[in-house]
Protein backbone atom coordinates (compact mmCIF):
# COMPACT_ATOMS: atom_id res chain seq x y z
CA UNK A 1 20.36 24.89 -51.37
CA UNK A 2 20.05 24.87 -47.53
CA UNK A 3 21.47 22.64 -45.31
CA UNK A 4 19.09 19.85 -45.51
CA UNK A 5 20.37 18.74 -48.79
CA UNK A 6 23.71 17.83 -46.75
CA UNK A 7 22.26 15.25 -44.92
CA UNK A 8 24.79 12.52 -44.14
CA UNK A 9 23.27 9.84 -42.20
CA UNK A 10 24.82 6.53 -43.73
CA UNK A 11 27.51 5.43 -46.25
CA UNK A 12 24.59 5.63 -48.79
CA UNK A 13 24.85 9.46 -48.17
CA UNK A 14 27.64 9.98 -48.02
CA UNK A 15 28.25 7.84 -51.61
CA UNK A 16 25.01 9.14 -53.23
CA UNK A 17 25.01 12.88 -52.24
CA UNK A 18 27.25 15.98 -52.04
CA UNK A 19 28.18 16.18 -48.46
CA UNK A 20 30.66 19.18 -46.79
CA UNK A 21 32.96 16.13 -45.43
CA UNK A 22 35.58 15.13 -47.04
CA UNK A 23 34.79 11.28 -47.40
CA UNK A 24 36.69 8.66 -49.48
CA UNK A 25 33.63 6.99 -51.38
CA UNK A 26 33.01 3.23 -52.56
CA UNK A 27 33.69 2.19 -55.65
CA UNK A 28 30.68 2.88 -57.95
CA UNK A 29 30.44 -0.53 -58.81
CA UNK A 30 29.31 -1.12 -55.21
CA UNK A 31 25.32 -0.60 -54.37
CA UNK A 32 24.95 1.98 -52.09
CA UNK A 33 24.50 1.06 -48.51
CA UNK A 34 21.13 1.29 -46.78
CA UNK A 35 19.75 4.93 -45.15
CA UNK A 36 17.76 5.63 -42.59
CA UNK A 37 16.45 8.84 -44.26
CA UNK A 38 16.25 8.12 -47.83
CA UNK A 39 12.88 8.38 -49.63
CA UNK A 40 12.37 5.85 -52.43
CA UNK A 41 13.74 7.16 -55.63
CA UNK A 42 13.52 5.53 -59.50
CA UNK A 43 16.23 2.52 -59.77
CA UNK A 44 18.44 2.02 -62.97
CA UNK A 45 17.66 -0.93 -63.75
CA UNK A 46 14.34 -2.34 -65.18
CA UNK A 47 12.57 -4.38 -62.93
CA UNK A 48 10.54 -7.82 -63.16
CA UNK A 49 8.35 -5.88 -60.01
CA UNK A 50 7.16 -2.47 -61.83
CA UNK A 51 7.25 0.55 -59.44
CA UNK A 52 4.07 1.89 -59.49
CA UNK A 53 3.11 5.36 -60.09
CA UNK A 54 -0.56 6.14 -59.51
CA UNK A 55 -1.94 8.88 -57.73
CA UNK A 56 -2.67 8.74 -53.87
CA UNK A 57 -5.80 6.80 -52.81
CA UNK A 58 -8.17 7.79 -50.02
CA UNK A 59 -7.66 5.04 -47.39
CA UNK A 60 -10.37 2.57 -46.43
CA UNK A 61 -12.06 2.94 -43.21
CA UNK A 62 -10.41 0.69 -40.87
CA UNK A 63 -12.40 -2.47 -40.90
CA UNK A 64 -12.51 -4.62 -37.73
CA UNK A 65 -8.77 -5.98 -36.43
CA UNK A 66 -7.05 -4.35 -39.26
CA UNK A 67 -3.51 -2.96 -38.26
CA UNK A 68 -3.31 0.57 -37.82
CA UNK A 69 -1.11 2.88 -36.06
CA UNK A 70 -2.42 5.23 -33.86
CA UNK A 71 0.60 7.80 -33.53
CA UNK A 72 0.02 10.20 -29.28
CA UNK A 73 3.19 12.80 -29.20
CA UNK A 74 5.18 12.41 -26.43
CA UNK A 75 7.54 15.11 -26.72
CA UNK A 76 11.04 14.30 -25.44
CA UNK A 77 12.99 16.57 -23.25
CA UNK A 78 17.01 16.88 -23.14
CA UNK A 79 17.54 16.76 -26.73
CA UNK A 80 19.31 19.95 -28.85
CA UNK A 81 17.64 20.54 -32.35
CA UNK A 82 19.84 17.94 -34.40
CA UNK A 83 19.97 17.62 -38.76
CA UNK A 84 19.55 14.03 -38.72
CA UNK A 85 18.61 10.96 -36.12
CA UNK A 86 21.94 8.77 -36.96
CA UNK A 87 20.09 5.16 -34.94
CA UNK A 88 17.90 4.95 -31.34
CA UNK A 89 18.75 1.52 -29.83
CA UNK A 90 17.47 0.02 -26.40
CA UNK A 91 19.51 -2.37 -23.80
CA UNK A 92 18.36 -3.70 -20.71
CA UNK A 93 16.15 -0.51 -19.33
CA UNK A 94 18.61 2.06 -21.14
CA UNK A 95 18.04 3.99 -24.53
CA UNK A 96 20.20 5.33 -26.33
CA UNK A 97 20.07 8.15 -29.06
CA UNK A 98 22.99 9.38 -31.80
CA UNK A 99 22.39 12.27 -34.09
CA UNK A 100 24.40 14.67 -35.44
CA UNK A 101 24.47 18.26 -34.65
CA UNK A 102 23.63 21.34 -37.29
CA UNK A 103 25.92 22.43 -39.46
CA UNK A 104 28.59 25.00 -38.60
CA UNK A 105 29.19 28.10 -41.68
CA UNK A 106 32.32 25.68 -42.79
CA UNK A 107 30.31 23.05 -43.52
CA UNK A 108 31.16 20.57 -41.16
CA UNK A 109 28.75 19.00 -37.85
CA UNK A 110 29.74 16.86 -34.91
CA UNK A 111 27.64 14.09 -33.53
CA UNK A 112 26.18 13.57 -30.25
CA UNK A 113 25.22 10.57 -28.06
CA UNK A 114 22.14 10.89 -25.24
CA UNK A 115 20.66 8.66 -22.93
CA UNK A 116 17.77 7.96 -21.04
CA UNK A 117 15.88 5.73 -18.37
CA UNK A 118 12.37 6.03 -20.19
CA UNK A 119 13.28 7.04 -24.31
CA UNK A 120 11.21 10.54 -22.75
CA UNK A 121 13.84 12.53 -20.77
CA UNK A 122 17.49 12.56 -22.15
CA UNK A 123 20.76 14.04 -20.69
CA UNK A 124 23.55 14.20 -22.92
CA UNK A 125 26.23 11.51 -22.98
CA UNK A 126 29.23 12.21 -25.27
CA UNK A 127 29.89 14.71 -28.23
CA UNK A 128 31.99 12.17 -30.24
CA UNK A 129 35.22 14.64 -31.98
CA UNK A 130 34.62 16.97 -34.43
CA UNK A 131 37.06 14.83 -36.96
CA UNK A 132 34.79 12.18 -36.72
CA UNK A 133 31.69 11.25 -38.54
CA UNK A 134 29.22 8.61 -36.81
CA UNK A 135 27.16 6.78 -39.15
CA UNK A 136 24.96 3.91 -37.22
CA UNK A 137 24.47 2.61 -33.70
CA UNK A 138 23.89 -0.70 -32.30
CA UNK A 139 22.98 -2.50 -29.17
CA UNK A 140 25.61 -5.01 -28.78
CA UNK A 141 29.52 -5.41 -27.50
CA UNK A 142 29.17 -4.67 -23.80
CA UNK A 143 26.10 -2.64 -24.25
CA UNK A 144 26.32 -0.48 -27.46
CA UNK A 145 28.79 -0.09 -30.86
CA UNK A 146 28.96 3.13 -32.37
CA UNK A 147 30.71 3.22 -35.84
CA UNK A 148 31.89 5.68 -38.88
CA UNK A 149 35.19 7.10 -39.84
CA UNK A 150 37.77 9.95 -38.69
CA UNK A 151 41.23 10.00 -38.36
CA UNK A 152 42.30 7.54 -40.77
CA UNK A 153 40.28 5.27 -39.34
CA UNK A 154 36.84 3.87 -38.40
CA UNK A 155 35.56 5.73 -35.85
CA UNK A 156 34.51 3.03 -33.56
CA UNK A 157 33.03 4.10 -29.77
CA UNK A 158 31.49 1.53 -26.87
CA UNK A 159 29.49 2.36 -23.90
CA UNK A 160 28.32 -0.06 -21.18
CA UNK A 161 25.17 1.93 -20.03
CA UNK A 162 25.24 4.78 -22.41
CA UNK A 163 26.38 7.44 -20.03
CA UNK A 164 30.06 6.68 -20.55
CA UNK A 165 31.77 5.95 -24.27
CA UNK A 166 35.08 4.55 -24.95
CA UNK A 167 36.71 5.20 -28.05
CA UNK A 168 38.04 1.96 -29.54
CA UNK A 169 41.65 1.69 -31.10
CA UNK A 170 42.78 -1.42 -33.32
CA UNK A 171 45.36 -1.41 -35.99
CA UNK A 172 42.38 -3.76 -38.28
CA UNK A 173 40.21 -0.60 -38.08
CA UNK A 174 43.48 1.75 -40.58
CA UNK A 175 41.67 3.40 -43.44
CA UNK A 176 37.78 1.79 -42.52
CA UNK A 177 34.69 3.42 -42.58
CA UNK A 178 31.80 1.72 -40.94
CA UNK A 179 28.30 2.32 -42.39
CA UNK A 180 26.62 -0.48 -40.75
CA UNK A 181 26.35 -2.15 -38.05
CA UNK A 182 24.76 -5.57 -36.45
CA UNK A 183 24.52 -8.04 -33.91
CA UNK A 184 24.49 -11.50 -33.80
CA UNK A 185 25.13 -14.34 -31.55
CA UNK A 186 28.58 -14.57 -31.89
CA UNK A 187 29.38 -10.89 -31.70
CA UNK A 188 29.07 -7.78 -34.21
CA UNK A 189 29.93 -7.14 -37.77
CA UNK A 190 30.93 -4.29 -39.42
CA UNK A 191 29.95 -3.03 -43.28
CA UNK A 192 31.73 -0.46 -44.98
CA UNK A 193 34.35 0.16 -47.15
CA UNK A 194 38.41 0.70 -47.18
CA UNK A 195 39.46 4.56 -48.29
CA UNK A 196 43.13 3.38 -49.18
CA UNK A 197 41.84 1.21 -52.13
CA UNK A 198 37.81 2.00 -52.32
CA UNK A 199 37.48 -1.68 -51.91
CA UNK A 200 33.85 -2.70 -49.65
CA UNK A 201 35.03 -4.13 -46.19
CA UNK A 202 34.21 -6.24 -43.35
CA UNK A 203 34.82 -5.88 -39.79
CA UNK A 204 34.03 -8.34 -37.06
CA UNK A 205 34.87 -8.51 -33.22
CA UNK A 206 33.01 -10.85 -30.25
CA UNK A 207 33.05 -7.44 -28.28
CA UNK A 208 33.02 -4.59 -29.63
CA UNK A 209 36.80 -3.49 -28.43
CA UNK A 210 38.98 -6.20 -30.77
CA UNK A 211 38.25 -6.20 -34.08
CA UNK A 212 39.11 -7.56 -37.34
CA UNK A 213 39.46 -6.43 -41.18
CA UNK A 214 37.98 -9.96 -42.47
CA UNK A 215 39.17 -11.45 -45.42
CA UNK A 216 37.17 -14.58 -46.40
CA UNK A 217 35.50 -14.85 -49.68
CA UNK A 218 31.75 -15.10 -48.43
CA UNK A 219 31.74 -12.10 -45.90
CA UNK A 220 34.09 -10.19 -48.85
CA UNK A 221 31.37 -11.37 -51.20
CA UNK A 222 28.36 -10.15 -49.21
CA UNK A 223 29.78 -6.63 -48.30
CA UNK A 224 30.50 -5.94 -51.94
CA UNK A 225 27.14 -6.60 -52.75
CA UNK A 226 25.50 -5.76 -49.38
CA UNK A 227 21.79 -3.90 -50.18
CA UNK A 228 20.46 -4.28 -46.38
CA UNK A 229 21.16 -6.35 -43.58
CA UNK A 230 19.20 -6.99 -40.16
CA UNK A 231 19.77 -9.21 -37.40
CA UNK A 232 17.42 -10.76 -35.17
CA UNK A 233 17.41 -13.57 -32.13
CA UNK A 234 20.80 -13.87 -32.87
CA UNK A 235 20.93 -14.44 -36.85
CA UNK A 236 21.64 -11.75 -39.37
CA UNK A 237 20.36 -11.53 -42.90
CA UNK A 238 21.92 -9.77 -46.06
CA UNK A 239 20.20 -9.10 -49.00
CA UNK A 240 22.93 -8.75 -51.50
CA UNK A 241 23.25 -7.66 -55.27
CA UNK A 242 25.21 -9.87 -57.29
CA UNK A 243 26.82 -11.15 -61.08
CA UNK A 244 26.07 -9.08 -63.85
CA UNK A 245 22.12 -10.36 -64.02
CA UNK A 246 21.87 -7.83 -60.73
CA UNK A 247 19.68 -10.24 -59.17
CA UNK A 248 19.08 -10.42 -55.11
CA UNK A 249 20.58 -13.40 -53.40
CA UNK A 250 19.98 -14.31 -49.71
CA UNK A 251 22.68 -14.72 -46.79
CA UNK A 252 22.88 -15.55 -43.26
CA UNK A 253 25.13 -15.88 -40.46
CA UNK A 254 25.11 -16.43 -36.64
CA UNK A 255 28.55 -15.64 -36.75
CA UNK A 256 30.35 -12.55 -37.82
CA UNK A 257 32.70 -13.33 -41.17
CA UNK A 258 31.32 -16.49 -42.48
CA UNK A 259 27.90 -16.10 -44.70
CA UNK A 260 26.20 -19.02 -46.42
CA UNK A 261 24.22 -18.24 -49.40
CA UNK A 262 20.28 -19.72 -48.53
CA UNK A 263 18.65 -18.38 -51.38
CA UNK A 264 17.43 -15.79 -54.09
CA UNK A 265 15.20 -12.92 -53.82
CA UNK A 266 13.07 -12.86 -56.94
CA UNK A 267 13.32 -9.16 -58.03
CA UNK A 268 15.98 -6.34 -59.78
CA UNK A 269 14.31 -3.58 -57.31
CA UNK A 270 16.63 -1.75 -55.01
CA UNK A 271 15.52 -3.16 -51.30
CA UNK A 272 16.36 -0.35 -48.54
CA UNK A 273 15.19 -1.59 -45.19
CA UNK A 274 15.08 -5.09 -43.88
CA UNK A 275 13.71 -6.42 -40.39
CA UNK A 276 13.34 -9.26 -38.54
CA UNK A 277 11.07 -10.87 -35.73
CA UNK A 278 9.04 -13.14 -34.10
CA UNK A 279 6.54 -13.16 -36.98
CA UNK A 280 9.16 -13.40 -39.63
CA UNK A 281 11.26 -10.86 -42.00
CA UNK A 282 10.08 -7.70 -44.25
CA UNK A 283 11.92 -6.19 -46.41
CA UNK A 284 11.19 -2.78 -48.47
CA UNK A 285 11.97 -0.79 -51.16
CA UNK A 286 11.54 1.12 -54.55
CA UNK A 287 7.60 0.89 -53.66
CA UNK A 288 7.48 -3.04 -52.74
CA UNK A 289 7.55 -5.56 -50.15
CA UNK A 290 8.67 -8.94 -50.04
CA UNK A 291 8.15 -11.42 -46.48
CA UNK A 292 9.58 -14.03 -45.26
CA UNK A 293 8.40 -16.77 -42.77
CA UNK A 294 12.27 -17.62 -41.84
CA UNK A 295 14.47 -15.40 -43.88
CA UNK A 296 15.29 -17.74 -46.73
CA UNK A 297 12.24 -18.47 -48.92
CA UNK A 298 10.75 -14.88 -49.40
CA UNK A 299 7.45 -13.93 -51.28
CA UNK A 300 6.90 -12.12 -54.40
CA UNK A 301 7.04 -8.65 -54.06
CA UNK A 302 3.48 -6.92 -53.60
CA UNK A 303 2.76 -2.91 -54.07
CA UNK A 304 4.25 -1.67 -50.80
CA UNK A 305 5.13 1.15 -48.74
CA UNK A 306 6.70 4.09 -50.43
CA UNK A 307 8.95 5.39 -47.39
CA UNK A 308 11.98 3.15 -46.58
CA UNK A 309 13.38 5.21 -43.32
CA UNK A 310 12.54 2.39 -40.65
CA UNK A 311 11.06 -1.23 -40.83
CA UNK A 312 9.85 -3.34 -38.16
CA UNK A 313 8.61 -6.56 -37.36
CA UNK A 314 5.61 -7.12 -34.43
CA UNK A 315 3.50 -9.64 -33.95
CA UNK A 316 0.45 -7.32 -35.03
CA UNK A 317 2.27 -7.19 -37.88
CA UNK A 318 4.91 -5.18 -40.07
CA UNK A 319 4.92 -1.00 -39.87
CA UNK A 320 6.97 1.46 -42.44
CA UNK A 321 7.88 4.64 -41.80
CA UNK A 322 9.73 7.46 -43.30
CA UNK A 323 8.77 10.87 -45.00
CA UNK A 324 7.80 11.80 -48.83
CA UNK A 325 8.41 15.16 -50.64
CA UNK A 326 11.40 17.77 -50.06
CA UNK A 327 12.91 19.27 -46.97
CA UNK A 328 12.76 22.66 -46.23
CA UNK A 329 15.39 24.59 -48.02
CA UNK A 330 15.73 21.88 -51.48
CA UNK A 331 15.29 23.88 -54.22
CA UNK A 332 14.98 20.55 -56.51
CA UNK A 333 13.87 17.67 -54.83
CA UNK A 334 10.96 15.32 -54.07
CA UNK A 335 7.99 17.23 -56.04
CA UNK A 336 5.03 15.57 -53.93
CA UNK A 337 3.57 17.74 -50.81
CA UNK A 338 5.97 16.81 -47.35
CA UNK A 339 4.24 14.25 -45.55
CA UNK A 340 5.36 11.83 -42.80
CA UNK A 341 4.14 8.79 -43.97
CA UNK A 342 3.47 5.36 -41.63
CA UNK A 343 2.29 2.11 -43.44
CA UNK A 344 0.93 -0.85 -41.69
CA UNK A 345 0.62 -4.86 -42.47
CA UNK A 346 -0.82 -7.66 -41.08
CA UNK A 347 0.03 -9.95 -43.52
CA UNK A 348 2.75 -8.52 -45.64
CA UNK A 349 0.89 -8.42 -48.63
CA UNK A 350 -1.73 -5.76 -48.71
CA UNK A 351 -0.23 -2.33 -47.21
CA UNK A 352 -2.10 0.32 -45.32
CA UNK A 353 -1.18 4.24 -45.23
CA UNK A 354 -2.26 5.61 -42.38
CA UNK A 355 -4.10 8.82 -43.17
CA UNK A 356 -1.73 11.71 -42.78
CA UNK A 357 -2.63 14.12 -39.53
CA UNK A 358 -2.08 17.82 -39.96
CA UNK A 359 0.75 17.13 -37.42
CA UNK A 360 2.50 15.34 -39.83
CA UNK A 361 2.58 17.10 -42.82
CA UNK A 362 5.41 18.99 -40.98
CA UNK A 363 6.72 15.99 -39.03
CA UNK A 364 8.19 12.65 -40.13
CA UNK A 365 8.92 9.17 -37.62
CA UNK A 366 12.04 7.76 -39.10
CA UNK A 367 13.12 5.33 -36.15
CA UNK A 368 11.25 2.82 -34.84
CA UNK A 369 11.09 0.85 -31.40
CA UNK A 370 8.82 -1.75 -29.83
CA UNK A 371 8.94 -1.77 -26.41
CA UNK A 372 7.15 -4.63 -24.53
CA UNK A 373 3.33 -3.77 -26.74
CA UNK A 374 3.96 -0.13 -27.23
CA UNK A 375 5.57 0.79 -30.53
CA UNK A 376 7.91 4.24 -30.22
CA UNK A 377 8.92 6.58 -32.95
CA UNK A 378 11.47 8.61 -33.18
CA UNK A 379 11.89 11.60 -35.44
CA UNK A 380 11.78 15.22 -36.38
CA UNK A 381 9.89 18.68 -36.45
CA UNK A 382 10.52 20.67 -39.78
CA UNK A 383 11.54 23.71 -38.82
CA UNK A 384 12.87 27.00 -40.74
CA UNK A 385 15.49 27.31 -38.28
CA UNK A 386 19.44 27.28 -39.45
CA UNK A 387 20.04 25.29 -36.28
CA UNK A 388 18.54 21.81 -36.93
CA UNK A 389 15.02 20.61 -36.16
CA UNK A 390 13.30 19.48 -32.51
CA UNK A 391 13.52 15.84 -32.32
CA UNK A 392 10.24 14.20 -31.70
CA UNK A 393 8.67 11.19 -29.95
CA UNK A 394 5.56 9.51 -30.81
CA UNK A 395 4.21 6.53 -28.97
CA UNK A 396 1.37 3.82 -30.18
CA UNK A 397 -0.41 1.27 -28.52
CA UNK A 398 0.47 -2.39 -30.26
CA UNK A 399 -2.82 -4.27 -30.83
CA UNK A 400 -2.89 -8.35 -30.26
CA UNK A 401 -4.19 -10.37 -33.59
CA UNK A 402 -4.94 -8.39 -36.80
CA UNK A 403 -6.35 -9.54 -40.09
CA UNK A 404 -5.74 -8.18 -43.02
CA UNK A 405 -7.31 -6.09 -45.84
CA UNK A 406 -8.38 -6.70 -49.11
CA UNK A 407 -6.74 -4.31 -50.80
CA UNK A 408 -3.43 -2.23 -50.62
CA UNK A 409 -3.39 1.30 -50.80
CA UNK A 410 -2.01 2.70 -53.69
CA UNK A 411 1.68 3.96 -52.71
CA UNK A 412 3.16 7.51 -55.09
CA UNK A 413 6.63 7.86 -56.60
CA UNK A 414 9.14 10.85 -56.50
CA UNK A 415 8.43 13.49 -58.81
CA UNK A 416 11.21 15.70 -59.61
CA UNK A 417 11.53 18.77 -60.78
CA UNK A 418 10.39 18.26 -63.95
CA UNK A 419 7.01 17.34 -62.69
């Protein structure tokens, strides 16, 4: 099996899959934390929300004002071929990307940090140590939080305008690994988990340099459990798995340790991706979507996207992105033809795949962006190559009011090997 089966992206990688770094994992009682560039896969538990499994549909013809995504390539300069796109954040007029470099013959990668003026042209920034592993990126602190493990520690980096990183050093940070990060009004927090005792952690700090192991019951509570979390205008959301009925419950915070409970989320599904916004919150996973007007009272969950790399939230409405089928080089994965997949919403409920382009059954768009009415993607080129794969840029005009369709299209589940 080729390198692409060695992706390690997030903590739910790097629990969930064989990976050439030697990682202390979470206890297996804890859910796996959220991934970037994880396709949907069958969940262990039944479900009140079945997963469905018909075949494709065609698409309806776009009908007037219905949300669609319109994907022009903008190919970015600066960038090396990279195996994975770790987070691509935006502050003030500066972007910033992470990824992490191909694989050496030992087995190990670095990561790399770039910047850029217009998210087009990128110079390189920092190649973070080889000993250390960055797994998610954040605009926040004095300008961005990059976070992971190495050393006996969580790796934790800062940069005020992306050019320049500082590597952060704080006793609270001893045996941490940092999967996820977010921002909220009253500074960041940290998800992960502790390799001395493979107990889930929390780490909090108001910027980015000092932090703190927390040790309160709610955020302790909410890490254990922790199946996404998103922050936005200042307040951060956690769906998180708890008691032995593995139901969702619903917490928020504008601060960084303490989490109040606000409510349930009506399903056993694994959710993957969660975003917030002007227009309210989406979250996704195992094939379904649940909304939310203000992140506490959430819908049913409705036949939804099946890709879970990216999620966000626009006025026009909600877009999903991420890729189905296998990389190049799995000799057992994801059955169904490659194909980067985008799925639209104006409403939440009914789901649109956009049909696929020849482009993109050998590209995917696992990051998203909306800058001022454009919406960006970020991604990658499959490529045969040994040495990673080109990173790509799409852009997309954001429309103003949408309405919404009738109907959803009909998302597919993995197939494995087995057919």
């Amino acid at each position: 099996m080729r390198r692409m089966t060695r992706w390690v992206i997030t903590a739910a990688m790097l629990a969930a899959c064989a990976s050439p770094v030697a990682v202390p994992k979470p206890p297996e009682s804890q859910p796996a934390l959220p991934s970037p560039l994880r396709t949907a896969s069958p969940i262990s538990t039944p479900s009140k929300d079945p997963i469905p499994t018909e075949s494709p549909a065609t698409s309806p013809v776009v009908g007037p004002n219905e949300f669609t995504v319109r994907w022009k390539a903008e190919n970015p300069t600066g960038l090396a071929n990279v195996e994975s796109i770790v987070g691509v954040a935006r502050a003030g007029d500066v972007y910033v990307l992470v990824a992490r470099l191909p694989f050496r013959d030992d087995g190990s990668s670095d990561t790399a940090a770039w910047w850029s003026r217009d998210g087009k042209a990128w110079k390189l920034a920092q190649e973070f140590p080889p000993e250390e592993q960055i797994l998610t990126l954040t605009a926040g602190g004095p300008g961005f939080v990059v976070g992971g493990f190495g050393g006996g520690q969580a790796a934790m980096w800062t940069s005020v305008d992306g050019r320049a990183w500082t590597s952060v050093s704080d006793a609270s940070l001893s045996n941490g690994v940092i999967a996820q990060l977010v921002s909220t009004a009253s500074g960041l927090v940290g998800f992960g988990w502790r390799s001395d005792n493979d107990a889930a952690g929390i780490w909090t700090s108001s910027d980015g340099i000092e932090w703190l192991a927390a040790t309160n019951e709610t955020g302790l509570k909410v890490a254990r459990g922790l199946q996404a979390v998103a922050a936005y205008d200042g307040r951060a959301i956690a769906i998180v798995r708890a008691g032995e009925a593995n139901q969702q419950e619903i917490w928020e915070t504008t601060g960084r340790a303490d989490w109040t409970e606000v409510g349930p989320l009506s399903t056993k599904a694994t959710v993957e991706q969660l975003a917030g916004g002007q227009r309210g919150w989406v979250a996704i996973g195992s094939n379904r979507a649940w909304t939310s007007t203000d992140g506490r009272r959430w819908s049913k969950g409705v036949s939804g996207p099946d890709v879970a790399s990216d999620v966000i939230v626009d006025d026009a409405g909600f877009v999903a992105v991420g890729f189905v089928g296998s990389l190049p080089g799995e000799t057992c994965g994801d059955q169904r033809p490659f194909a980067g997949h985008t799925w639209t919403s104006s409403d939440g409920r009914t789901w649109k795949l956009t049909p696929v382009r020849t482009e993109f059954k050998a590209a995917m768009v696992t990051r998203l962006l909306a800058v001022d009415r454009t919406l960006l993607g970020y991604g990658q080129r499959l490529s045969e190559s040994e040495e990673g794969m080109p990173v790509g840029r799409w852009a997309a005009a954001l429309p103003g009011a949408t309405s919404p369709m009738e109907t959803s299209d009909k998302p597919t589940s993995v197939r494995g090997c087995g057919g």
